[in-house]
C-alpha atoms as a PDB file:
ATOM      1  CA  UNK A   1      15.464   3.283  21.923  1.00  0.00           C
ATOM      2  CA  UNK A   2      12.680   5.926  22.442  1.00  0.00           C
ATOM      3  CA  UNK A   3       9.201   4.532  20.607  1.00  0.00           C
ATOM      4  CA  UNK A   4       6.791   7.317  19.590  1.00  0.00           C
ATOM      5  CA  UNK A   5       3.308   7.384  18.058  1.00  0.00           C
ATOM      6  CA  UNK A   6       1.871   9.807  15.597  1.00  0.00           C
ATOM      7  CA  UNK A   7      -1.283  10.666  14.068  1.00  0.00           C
ATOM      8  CA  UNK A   8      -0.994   9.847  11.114  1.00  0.00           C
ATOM      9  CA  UNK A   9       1.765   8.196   8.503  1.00  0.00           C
ATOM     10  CA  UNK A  10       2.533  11.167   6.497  1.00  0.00           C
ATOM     11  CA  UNK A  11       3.510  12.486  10.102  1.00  0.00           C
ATOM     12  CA  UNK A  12       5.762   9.705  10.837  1.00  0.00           C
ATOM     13  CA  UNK A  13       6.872   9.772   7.110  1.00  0.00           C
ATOM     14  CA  UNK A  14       8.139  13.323   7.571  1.00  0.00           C
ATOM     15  CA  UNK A  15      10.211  12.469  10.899  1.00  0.00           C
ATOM     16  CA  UNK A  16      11.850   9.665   9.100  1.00  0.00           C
ATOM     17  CA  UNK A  17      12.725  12.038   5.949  1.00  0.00           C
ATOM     18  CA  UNK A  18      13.919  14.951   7.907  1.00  0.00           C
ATOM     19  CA  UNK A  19      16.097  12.824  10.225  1.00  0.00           C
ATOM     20  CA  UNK A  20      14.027  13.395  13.282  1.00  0.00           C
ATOM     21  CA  UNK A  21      12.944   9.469  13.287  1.00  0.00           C
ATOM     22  CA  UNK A  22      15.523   6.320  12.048  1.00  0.00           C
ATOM     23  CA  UNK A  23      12.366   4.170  11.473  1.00  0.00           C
ATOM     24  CA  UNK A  24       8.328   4.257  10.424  1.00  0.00           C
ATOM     25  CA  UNK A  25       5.702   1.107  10.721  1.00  0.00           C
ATOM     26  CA  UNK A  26       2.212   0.938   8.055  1.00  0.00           C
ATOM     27  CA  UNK A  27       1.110  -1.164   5.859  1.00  0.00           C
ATOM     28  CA  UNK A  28       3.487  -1.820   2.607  1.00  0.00           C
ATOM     29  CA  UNK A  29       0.714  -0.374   0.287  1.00  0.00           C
ATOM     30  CA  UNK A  30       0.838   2.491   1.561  1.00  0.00           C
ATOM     31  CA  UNK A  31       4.783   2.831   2.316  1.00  0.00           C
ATOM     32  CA  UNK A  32       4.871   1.531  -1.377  1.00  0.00           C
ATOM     33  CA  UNK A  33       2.986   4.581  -2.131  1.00  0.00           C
ATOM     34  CA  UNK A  34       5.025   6.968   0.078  1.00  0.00           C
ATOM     35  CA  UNK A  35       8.207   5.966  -1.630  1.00  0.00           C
ATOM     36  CA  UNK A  36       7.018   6.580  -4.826  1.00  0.00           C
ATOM     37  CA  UNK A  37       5.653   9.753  -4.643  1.00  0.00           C
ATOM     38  CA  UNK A  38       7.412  11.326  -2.064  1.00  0.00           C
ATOM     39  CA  UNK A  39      10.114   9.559  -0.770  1.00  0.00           C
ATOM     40  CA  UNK A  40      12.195   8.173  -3.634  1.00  0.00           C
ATOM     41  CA  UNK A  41      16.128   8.733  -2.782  1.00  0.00           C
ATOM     42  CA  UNK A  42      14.993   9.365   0.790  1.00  0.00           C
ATOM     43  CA  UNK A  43      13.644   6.422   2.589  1.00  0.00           C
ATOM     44  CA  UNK A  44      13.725   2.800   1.695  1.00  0.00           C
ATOM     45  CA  UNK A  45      12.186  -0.359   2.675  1.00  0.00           C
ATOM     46  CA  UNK A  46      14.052  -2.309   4.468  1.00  0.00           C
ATOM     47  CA  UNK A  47      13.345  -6.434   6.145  1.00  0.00           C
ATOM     48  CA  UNK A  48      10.400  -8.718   5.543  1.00  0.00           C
ATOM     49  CA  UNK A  49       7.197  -8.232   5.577  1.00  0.00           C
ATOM     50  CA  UNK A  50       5.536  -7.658   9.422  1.00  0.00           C
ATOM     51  CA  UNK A  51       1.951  -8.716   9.786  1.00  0.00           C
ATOM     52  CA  UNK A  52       1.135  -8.298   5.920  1.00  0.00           C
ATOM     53  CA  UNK A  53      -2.881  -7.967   5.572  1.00  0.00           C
ATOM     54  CA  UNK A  54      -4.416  -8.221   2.470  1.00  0.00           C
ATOM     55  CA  UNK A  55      -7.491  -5.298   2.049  1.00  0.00           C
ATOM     56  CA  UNK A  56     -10.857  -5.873   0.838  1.00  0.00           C
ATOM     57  CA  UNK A  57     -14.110  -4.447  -0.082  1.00  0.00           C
ATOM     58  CA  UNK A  58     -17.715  -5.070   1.930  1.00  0.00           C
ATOM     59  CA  UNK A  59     -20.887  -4.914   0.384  1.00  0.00           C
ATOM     60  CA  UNK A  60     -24.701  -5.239   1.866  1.00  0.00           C
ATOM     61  CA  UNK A  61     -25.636  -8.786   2.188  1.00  0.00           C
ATOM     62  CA  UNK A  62     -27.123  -9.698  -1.341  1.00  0.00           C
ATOM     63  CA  UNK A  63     -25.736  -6.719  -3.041  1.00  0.00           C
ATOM     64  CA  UNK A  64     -25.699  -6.595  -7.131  1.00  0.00           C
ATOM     65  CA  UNK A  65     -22.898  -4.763  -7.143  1.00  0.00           C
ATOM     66  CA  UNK A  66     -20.985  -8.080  -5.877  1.00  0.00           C
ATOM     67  CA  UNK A  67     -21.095  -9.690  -9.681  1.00  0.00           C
ATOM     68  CA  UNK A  68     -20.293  -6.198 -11.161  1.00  0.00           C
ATOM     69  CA  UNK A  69     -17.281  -5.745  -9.340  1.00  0.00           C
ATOM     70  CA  UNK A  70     -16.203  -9.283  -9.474  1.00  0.00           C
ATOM     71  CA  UNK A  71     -16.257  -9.090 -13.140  1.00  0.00           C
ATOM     72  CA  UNK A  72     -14.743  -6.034 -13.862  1.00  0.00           C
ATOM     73  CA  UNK A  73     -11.546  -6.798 -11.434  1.00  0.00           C
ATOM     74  CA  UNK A  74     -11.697 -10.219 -13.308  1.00  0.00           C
ATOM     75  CA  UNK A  75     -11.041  -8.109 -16.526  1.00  0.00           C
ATOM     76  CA  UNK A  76      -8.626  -5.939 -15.362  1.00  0.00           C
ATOM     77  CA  UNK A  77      -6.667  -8.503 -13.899  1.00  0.00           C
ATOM     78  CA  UNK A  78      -7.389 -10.686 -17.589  1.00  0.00           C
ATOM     79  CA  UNK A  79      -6.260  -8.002 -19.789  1.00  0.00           C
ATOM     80  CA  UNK A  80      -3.076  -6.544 -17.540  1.00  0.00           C
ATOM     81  CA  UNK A  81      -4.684  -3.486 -16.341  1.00  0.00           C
ATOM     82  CA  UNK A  82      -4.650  -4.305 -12.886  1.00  0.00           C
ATOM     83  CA  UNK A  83      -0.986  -5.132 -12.585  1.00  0.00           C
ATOM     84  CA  UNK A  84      -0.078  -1.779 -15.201  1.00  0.00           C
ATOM     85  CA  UNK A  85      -1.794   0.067 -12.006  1.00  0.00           C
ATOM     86  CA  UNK A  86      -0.389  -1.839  -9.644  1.00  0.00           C
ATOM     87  CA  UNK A  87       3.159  -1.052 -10.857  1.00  0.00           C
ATOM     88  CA  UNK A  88       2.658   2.453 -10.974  1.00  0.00           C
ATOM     89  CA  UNK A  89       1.515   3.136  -7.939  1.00  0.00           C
ATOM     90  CA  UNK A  90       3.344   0.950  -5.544  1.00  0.00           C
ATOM     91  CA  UNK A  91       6.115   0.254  -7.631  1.00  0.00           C
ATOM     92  CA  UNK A  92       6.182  -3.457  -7.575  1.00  0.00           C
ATOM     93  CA  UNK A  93       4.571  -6.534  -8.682  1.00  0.00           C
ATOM     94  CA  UNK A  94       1.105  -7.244  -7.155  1.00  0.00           C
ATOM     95  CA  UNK A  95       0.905 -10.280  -4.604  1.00  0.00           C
ATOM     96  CA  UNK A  96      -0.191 -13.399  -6.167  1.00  0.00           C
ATOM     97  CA  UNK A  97      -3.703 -13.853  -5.641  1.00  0.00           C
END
């Protein structure tokens, strides 16, 4: 078992699709991602979930835009936007919040 670093995941992505690699590590977003666009037929997921982090956005202590973008994820997760673009981009469900 040889284990080999790259820098970046559409490097490792491309090893895995061409044969050169039997396995690639990220973060399920974006191997959701991968699959979609570029690897469908190709590569597959495969096992649970290693490590799963959920990702987030920072503001400036006090910011406005906190209540602006609070409420407008509120909507698009109210009116089924949010999953709609979920599912198209990553292919499955979004986690349960």
């Amino acid at each position: 078992t040889e284990l080999r670093l790259f820098p970046n995941s559409d490097n490792a992505y491309l090893e895995v699709a061409t044969g050169r690699a039997d396995a690639a590590m990220h973060d399920t977003p974006n191997v959701l991602y991968y699959i979609k666009t570029n690897g469908q037929g190709k590569v597959k997921t495969v096992g649970p979930q290693m490590m799963a982090q959920q990702y987030g956005i920072a503001f400036p202590k006090g910011s406005e835009l906190v209540a602006k973008v609070n409420a407008s994820i509120a909507k698009l997760k109210g009116d089924g936007t949010y999953e709609a673009i979920y599912k198209k981009w990553f292919g499955t469900e979004p986690p349960k919040s």
